[in-house]
C-alpha atoms as a PDB file:
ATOM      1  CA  UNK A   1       6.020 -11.409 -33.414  1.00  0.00           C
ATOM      2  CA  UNK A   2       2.171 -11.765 -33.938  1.00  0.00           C
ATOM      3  CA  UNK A   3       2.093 -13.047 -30.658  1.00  0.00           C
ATOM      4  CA  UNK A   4       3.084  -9.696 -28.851  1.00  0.00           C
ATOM      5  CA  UNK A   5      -0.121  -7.912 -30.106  1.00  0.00           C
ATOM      6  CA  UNK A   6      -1.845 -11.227 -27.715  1.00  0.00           C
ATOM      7  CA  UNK A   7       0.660 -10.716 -24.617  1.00  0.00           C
ATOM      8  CA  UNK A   8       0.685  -6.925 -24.090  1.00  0.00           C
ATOM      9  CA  UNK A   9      -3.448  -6.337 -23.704  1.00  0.00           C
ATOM     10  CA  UNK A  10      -3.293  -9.702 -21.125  1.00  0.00           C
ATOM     11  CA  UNK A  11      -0.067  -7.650 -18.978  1.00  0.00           C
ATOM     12  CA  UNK A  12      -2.391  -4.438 -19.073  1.00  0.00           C
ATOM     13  CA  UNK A  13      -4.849  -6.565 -17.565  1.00  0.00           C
ATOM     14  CA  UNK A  14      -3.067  -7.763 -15.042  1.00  0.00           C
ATOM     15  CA  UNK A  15      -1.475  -4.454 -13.689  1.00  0.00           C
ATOM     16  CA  UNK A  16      -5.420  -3.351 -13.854  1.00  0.00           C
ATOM     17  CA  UNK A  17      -6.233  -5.793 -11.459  1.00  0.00           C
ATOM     18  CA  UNK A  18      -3.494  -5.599  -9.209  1.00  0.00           C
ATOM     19  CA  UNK A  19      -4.137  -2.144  -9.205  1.00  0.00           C
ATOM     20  CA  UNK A  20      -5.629  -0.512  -5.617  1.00  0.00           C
ATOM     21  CA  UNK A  21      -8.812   1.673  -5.575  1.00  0.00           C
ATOM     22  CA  UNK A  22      -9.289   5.606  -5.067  1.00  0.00           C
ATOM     23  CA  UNK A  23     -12.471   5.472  -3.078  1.00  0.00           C
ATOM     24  CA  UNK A  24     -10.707   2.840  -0.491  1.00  0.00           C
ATOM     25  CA  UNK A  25      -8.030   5.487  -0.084  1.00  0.00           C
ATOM     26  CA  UNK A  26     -10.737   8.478   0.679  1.00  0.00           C
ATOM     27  CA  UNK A  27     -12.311   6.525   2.827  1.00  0.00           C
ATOM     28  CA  UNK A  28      -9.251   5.719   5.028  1.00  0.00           C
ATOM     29  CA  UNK A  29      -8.714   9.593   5.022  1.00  0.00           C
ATOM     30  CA  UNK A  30      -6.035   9.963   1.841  1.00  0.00           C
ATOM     31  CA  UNK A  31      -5.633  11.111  -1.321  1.00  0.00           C
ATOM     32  CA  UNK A  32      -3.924   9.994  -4.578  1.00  0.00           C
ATOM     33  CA  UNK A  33      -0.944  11.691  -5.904  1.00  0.00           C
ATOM     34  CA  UNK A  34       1.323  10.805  -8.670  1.00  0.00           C
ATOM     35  CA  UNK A  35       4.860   8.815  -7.963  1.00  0.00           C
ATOM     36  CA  UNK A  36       6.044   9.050  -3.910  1.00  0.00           C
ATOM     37  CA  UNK A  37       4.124  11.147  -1.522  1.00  0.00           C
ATOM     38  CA  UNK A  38       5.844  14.565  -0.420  1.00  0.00           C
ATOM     39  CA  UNK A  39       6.364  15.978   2.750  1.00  0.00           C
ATOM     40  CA  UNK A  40       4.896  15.868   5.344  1.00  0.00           C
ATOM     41  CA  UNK A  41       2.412  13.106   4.050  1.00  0.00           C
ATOM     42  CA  UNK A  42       3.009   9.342   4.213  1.00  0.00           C
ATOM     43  CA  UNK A  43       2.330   6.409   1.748  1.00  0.00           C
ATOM     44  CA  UNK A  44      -0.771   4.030   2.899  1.00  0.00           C
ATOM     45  CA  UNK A  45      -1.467   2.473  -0.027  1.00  0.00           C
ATOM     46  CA  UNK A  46      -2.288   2.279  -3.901  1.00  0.00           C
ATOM     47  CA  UNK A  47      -4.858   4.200  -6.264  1.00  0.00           C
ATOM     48  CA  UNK A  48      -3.461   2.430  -8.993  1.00  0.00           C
ATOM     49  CA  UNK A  49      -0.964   1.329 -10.820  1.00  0.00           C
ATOM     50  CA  UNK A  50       1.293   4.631 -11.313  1.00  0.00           C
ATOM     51  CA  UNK A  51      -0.628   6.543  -8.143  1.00  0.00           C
ATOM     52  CA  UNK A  52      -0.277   6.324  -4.469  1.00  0.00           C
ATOM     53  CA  UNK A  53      -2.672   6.596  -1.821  1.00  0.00           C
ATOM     54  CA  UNK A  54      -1.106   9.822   0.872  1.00  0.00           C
ATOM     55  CA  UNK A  55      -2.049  10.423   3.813  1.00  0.00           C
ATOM     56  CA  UNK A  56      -0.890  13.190   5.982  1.00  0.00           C
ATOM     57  CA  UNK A  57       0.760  13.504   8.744  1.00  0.00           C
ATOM     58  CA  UNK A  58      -0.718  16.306  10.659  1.00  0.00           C
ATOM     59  CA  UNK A  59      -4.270  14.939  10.416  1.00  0.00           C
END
């Protein structure tokens, strides 16, 4: 059991880093949002973990 308190920081690590980045989402003209993007905007990418990167549609 000990070696749960060990393995859980090391998986929150790891969805860190695979993790995308806000500012790379701006700059390609989106924004973050929690969960799925709503209409009439369309995934591009990551902001992290739990966030996606929107853009949308109409400009």
């Amino acid at each position: 059991m000990k070696i749960l308190f060990l393995l859980f920081p090391l998986l929150l690590l790891l969805v860190q880093g695979a993790a995308g980045n806000p500012l790379l989402c701006r700059q390609r003209g989106g924004f973050c949002t929690f969960g799925g993007c709503r209409y009439p905007s369309t995934p591009i990418g990551r902001c992290s973990a739990v966030q996606t990167c929107c853009k949308s549609v109409w400009g």
